[in-house]
N, C-alpha and C. Protein backbone atom coordinates (compact mmCIF):
# COMPACT_ATOMS: atom_id res chain seq x y z
N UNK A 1 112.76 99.36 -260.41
CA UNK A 1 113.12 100.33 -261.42
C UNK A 1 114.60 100.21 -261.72
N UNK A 2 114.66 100.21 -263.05
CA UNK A 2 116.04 100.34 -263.42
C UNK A 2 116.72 101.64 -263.92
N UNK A 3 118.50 101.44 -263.67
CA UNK A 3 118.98 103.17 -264.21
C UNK A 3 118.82 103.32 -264.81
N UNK A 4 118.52 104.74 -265.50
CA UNK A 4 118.53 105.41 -266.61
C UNK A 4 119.49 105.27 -267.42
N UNK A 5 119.21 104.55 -268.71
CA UNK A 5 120.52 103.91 -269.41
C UNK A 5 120.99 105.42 -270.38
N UNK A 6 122.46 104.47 -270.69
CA UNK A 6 123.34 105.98 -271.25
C UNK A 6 122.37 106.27 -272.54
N UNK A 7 123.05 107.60 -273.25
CA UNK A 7 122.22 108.34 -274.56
C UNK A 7 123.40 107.15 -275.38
N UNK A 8 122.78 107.07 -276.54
CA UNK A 8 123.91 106.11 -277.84
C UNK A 8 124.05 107.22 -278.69
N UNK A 9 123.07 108.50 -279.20
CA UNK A 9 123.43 109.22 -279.82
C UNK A 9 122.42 108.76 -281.36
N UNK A 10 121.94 107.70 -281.10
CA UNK A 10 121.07 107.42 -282.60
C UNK A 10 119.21 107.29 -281.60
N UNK A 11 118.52 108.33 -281.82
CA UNK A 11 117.39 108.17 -280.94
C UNK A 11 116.47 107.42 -281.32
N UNK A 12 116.77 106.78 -282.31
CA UNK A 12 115.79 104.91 -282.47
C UNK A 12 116.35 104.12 -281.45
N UNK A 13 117.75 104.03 -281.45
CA UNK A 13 117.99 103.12 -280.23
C UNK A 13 117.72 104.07 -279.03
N UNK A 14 117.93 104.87 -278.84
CA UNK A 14 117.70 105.58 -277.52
C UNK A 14 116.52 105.30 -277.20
N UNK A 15 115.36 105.03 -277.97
CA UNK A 15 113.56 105.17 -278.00
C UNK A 15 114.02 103.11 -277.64
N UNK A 16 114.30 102.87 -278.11
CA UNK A 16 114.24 101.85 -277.87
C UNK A 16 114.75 101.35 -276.36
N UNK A 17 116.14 101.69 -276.02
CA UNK A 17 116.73 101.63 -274.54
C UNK A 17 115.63 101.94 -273.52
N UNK A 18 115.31 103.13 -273.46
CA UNK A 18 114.14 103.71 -272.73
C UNK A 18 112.86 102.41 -272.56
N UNK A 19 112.32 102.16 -274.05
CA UNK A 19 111.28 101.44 -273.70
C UNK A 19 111.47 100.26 -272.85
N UNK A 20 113.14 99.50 -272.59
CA UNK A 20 113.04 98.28 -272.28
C UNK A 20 113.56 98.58 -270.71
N UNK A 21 113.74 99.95 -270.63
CA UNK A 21 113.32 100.36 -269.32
C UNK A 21 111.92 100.51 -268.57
N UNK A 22 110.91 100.89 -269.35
CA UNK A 22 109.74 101.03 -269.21
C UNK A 22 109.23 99.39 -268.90
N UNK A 23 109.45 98.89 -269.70
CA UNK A 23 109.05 97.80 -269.99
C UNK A 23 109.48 96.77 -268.47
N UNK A 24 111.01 97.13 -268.16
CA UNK A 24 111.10 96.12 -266.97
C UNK A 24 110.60 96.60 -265.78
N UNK A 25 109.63 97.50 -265.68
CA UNK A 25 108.72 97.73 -264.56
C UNK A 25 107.45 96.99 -264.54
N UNK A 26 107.14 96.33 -265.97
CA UNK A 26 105.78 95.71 -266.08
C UNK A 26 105.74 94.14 -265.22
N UNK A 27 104.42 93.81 -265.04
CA UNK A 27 104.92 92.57 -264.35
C UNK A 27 105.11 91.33 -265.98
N UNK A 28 105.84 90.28 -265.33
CA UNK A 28 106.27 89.43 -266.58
C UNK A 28 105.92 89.22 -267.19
N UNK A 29 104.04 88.68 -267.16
CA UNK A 29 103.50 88.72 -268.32
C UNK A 29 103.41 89.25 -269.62
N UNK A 30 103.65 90.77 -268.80
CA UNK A 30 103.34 91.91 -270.32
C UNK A 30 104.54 92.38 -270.81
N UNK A 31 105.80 91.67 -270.06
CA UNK A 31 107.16 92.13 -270.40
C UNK A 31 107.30 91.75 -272.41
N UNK A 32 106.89 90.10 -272.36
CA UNK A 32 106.44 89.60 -273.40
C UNK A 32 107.27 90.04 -274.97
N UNK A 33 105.78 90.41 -274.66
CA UNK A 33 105.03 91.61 -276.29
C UNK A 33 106.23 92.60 -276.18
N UNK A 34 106.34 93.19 -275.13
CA UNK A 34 107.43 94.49 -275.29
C UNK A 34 108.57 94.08 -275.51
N UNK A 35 109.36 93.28 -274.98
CA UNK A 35 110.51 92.80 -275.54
C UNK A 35 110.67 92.64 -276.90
N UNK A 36 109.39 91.98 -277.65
CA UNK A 36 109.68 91.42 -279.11
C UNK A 36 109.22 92.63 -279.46
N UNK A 37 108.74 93.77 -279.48
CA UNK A 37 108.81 94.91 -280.05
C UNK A 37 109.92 95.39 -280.18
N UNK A 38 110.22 95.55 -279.05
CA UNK A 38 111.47 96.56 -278.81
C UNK A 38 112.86 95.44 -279.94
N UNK A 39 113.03 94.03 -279.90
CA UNK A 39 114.02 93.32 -280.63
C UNK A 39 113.71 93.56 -282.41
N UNK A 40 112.40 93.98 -282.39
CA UNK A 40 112.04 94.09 -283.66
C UNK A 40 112.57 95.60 -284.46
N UNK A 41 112.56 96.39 -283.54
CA UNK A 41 112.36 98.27 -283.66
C UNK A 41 114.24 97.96 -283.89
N UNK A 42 114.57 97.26 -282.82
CA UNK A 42 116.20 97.59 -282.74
C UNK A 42 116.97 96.44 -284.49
N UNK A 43 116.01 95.65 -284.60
CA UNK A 43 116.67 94.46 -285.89
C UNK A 43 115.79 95.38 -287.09
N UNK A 44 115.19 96.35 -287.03
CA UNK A 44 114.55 96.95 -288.17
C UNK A 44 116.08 98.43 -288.29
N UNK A 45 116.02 98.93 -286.98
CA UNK A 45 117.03 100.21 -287.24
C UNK A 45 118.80 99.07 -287.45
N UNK A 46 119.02 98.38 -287.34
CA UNK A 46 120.30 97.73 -287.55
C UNK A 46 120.43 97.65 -289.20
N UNK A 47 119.40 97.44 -290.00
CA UNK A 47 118.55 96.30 -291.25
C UNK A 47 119.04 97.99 -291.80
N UNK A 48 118.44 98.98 -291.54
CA UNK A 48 118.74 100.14 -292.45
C UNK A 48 120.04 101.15 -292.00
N UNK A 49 120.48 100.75 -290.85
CA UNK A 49 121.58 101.54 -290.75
C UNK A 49 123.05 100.48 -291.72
N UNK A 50 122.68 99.18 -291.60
CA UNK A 50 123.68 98.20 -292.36
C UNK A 50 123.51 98.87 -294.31
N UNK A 51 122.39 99.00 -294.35
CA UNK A 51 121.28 99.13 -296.21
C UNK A 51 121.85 100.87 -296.00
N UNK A 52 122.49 101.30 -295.78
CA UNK A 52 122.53 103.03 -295.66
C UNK A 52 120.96 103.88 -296.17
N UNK A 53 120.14 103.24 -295.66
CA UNK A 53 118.70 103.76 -295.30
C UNK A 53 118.33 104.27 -294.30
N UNK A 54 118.70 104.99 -293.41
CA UNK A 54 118.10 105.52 -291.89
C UNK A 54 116.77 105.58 -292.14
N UNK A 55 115.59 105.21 -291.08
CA UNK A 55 114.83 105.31 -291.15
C UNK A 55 114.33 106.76 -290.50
């Protein structure tokens, strides 16, 4: 288990931090899929915080 990572203050990334906490408890196989979620969730909230779109 890993620490509880800090708050950023934007709770897409926070939802996101969390999950890749969640995520490094899985065994490697299924780390996978969650990683490229989680790179996707975090390059989708970057894509509209850059576009002044918050999602």
């Amino acid at each position: 288990m890993t620490e509880p990572q800090e708050q950023t203050g934007h709770p897409r990334v926070d939802a996101a931090l969390a999950e890749l906490d969640r995520i490094a408890d899985l065994p490697p196989g299924e780390q996978v899929a969650g990683f490229a979620a989680v790179q996707q969730e975090l390059q989708g909230t970057l894509a509209s915080i850059d576009s002044g779109q918050e999602r």
